[in-house]
C-alpha atoms as a PDB file:
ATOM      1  CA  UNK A   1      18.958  87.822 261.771  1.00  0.00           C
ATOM      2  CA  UNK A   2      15.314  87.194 262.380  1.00  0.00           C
ATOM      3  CA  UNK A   3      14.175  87.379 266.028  1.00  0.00           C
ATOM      4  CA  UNK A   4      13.072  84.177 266.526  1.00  0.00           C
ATOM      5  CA  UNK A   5      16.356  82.604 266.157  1.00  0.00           C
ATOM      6  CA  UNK A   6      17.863  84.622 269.362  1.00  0.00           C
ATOM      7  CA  UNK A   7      16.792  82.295 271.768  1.00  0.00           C
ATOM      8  CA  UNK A   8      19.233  79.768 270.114  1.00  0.00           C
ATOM      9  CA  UNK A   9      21.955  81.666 271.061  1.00  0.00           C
ATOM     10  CA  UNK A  10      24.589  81.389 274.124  1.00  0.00           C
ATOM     11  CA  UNK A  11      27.668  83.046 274.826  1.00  0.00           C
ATOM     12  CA  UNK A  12      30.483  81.296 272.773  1.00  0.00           C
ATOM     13  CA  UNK A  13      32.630  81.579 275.672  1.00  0.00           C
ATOM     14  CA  UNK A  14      31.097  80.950 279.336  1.00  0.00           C
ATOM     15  CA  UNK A  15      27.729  78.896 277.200  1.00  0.00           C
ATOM     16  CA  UNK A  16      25.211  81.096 278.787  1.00  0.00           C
ATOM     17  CA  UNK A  17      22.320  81.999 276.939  1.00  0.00           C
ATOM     18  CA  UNK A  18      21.678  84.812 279.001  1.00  0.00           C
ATOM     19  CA  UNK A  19      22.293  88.041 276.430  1.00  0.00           C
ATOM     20  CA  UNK A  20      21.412  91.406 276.072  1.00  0.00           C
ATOM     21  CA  UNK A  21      20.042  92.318 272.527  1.00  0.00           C
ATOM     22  CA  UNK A  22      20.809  96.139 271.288  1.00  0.00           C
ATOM     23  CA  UNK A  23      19.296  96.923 267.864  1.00  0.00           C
ATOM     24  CA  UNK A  24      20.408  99.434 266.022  1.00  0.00           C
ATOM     25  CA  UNK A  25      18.795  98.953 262.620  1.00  0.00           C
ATOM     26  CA  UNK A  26      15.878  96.509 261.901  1.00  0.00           C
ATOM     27  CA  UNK A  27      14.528  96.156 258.615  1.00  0.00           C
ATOM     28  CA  UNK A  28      11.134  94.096 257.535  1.00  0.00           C
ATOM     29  CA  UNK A  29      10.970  91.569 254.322  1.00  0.00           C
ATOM     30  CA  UNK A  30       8.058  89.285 254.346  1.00  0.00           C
ATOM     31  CA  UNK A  31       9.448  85.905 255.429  1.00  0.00           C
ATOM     32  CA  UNK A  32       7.275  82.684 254.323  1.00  0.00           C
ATOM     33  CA  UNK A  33       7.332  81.267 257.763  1.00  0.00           C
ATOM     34  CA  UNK A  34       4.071  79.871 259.571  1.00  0.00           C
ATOM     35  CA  UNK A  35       4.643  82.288 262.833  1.00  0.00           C
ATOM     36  CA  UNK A  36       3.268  79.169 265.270  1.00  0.00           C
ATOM     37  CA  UNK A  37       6.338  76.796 263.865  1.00  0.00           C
ATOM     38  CA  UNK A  38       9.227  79.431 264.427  1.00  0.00           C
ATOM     39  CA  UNK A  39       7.322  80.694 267.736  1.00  0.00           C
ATOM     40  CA  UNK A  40       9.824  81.485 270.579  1.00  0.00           C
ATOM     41  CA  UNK A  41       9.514  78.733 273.662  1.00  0.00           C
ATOM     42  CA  UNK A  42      11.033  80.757 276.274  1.00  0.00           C
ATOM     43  CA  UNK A  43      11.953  84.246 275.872  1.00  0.00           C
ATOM     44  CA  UNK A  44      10.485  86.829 272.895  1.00  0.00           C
ATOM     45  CA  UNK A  45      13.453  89.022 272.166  1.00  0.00           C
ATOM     46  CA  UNK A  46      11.919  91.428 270.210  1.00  0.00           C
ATOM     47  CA  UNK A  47       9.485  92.390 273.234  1.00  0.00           C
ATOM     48  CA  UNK A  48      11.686  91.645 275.893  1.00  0.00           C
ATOM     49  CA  UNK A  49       9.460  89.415 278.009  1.00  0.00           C
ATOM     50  CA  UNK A  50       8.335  85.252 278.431  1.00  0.00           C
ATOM     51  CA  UNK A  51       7.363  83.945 275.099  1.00  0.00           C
ATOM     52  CA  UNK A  52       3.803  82.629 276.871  1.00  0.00           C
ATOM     53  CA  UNK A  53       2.649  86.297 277.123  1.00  0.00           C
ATOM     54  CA  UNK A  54       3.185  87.031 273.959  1.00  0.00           C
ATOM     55  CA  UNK A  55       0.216  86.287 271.168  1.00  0.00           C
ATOM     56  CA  UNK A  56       0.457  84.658 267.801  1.00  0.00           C
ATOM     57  CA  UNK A  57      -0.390  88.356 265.911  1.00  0.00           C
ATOM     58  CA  UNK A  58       2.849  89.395 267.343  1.00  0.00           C
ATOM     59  CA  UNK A  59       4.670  86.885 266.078  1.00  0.00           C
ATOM     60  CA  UNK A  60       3.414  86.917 262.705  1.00  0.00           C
ATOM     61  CA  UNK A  61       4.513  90.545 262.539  1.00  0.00           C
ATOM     62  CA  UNK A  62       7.782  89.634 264.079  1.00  0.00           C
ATOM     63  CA  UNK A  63       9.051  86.863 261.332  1.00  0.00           C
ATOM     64  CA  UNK A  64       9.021  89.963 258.911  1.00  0.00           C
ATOM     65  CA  UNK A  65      11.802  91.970 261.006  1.00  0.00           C
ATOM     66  CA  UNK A  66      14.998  90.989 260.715  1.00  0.00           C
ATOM     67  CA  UNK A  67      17.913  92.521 262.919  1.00  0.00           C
ATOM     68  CA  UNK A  68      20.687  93.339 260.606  1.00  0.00           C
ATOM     69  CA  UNK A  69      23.244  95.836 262.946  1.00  0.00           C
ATOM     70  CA  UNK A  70      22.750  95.806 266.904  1.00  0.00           C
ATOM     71  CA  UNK A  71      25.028  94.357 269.234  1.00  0.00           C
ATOM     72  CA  UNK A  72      24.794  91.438 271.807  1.00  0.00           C
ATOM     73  CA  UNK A  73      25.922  91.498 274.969  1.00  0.00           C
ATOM     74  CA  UNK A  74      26.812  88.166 278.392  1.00  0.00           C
ATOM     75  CA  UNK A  75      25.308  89.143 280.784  1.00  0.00           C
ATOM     76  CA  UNK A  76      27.439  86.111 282.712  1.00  0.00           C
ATOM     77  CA  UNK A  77      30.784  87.394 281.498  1.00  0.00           C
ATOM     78  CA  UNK A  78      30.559  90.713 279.717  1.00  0.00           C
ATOM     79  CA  UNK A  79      31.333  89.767 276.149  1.00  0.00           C
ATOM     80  CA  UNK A  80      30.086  91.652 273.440  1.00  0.00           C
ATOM     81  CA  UNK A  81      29.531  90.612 270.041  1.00  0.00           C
ATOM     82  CA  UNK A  82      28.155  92.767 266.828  1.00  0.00           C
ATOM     83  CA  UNK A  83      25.834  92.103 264.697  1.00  0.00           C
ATOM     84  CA  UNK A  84      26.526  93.078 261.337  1.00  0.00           C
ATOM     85  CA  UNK A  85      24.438  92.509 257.772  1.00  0.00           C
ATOM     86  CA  UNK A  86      22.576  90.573 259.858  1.00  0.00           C
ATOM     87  CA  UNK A  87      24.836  88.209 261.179  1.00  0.00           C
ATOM     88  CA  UNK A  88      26.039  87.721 264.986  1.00  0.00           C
ATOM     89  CA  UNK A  89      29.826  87.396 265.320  1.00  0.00           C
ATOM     90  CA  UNK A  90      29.905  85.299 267.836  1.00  0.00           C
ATOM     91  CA  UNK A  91      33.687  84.206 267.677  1.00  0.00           C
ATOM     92  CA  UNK A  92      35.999  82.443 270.358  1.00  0.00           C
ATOM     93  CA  UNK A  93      38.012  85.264 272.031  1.00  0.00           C
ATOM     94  CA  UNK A  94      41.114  83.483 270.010  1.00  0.00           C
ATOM     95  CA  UNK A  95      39.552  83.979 266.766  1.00  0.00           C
ATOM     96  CA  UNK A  96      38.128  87.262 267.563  1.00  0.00           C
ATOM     97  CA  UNK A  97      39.731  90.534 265.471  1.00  0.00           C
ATOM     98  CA  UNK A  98      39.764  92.707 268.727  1.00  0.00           C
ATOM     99  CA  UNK A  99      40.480  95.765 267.210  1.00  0.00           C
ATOM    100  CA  UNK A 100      38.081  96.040 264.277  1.00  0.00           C
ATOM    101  CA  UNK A 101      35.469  94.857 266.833  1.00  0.00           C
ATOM    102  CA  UNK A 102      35.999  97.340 268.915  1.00  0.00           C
ATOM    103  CA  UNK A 103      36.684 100.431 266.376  1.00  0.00           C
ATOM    104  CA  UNK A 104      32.661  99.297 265.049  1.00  0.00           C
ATOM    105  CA  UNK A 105      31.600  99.042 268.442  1.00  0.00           C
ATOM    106  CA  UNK A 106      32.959 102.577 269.350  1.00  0.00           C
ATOM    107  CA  UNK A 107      31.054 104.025 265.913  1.00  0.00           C
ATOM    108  CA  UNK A 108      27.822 102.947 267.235  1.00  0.00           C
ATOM    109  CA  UNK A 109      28.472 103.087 271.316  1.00  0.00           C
ATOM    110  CA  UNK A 110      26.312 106.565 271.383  1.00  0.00           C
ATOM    111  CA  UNK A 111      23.148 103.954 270.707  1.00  0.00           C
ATOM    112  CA  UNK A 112      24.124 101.811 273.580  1.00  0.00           C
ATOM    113  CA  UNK A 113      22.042 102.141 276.518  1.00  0.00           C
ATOM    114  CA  UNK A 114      24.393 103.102 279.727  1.00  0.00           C
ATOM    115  CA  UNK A 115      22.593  99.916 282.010  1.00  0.00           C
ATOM    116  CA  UNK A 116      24.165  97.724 278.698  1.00  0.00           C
ATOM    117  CA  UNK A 117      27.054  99.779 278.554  1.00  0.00           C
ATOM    118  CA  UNK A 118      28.080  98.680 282.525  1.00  0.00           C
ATOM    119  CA  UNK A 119      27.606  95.186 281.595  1.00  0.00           C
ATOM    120  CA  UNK A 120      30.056  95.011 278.683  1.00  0.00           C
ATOM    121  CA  UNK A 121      33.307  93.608 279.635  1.00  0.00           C
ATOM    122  CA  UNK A 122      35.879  92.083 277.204  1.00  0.00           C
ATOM    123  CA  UNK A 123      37.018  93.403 274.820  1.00  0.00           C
ATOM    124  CA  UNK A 124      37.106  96.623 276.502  1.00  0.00           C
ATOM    125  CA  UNK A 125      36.796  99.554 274.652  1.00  0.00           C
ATOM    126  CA  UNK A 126      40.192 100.745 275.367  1.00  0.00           C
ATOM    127  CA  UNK A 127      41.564  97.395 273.786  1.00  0.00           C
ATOM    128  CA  UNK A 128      42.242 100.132 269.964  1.00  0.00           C
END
C-alpha cells in the first residue's frame, strides 16, 4: 500500500484515524502519479510528521514506495491490524481470524518497537 493512502485510514472499530504505522518491508516501483495530486493534507506517514513540512521532492520519491508487510496499530483502542502483500486487514473484530492474526503477528513481533508494543491491545498475543 502506497503511503499516501494512510491518512485515509481509521480504526474499523472505535473510527479513529489515529494509528501507528510499523513497516517491516517496503519495496519501490515507479508509480505514474503527479506527487502534488496524491500529496498528504494532514499527516506524512512515511516521515512521521505534518504533511505542511514536508516538500514536494519528498513526495515524489514517496509515490514509488509501497508498504507491502508492516503492521498498524489504534492508538484509541489498541487494535492491531497486519499488513500483508500490501494490503491492510482492517476487519471488524467479528470477521477477524484471531488466531492466524496473531500467529503472523508473533513471527514478526521481534521488529515491533516496545513503545508500539505497549500500545497493542486486542487481540492479545496470548489469544493462540
Amino acid at each position: 500500500m502506497r503511503y499516501y493512502f494512510f491518512e485515509l485510514l481509521a480504526c474499523p472499530v472505535c473510527k479513529s484515524p489515529d494509528l501507528v504505522l510499523v513497516e517491516f518491508r517496503v519495496d519501490e516501483s515507479r508509480a505514474n502519479v503527479d506527487p502534488a495530486k496524491v500529496r498528504c493534507r494532514e499527516t506524512c506517514y512515511l516521515l512521521r510528521r505534518p504533511a505542511a513540512q514536508v516538500p514536494l521532492e519528498t513526495c515524489a520519491q514517496c509515490v514509488n514506495k509501497d508498504v507491502v508487510e508492516g503492521v498498524l496499530v489504534c492508538r484509541s483502542c489498541g487494535r492491531w491490524y497486519p499488513i500483508i502483500d500490501g494490503i491492510p486487514r482492517m476487519l471488524d473484530d467479528k470477521f477477524r481470524k484471531v488466531k492466524e492474526d496473531v500467529a503472523w503477528l508473533t513471527s514478526h513481533l521481534d521488529r515491533v518497537p516496545e513503545d508500539v508494543r505497549k500500545l497493542m491491545k486486542w487481540p492479545s498475543l496470548s489469544s493462540q
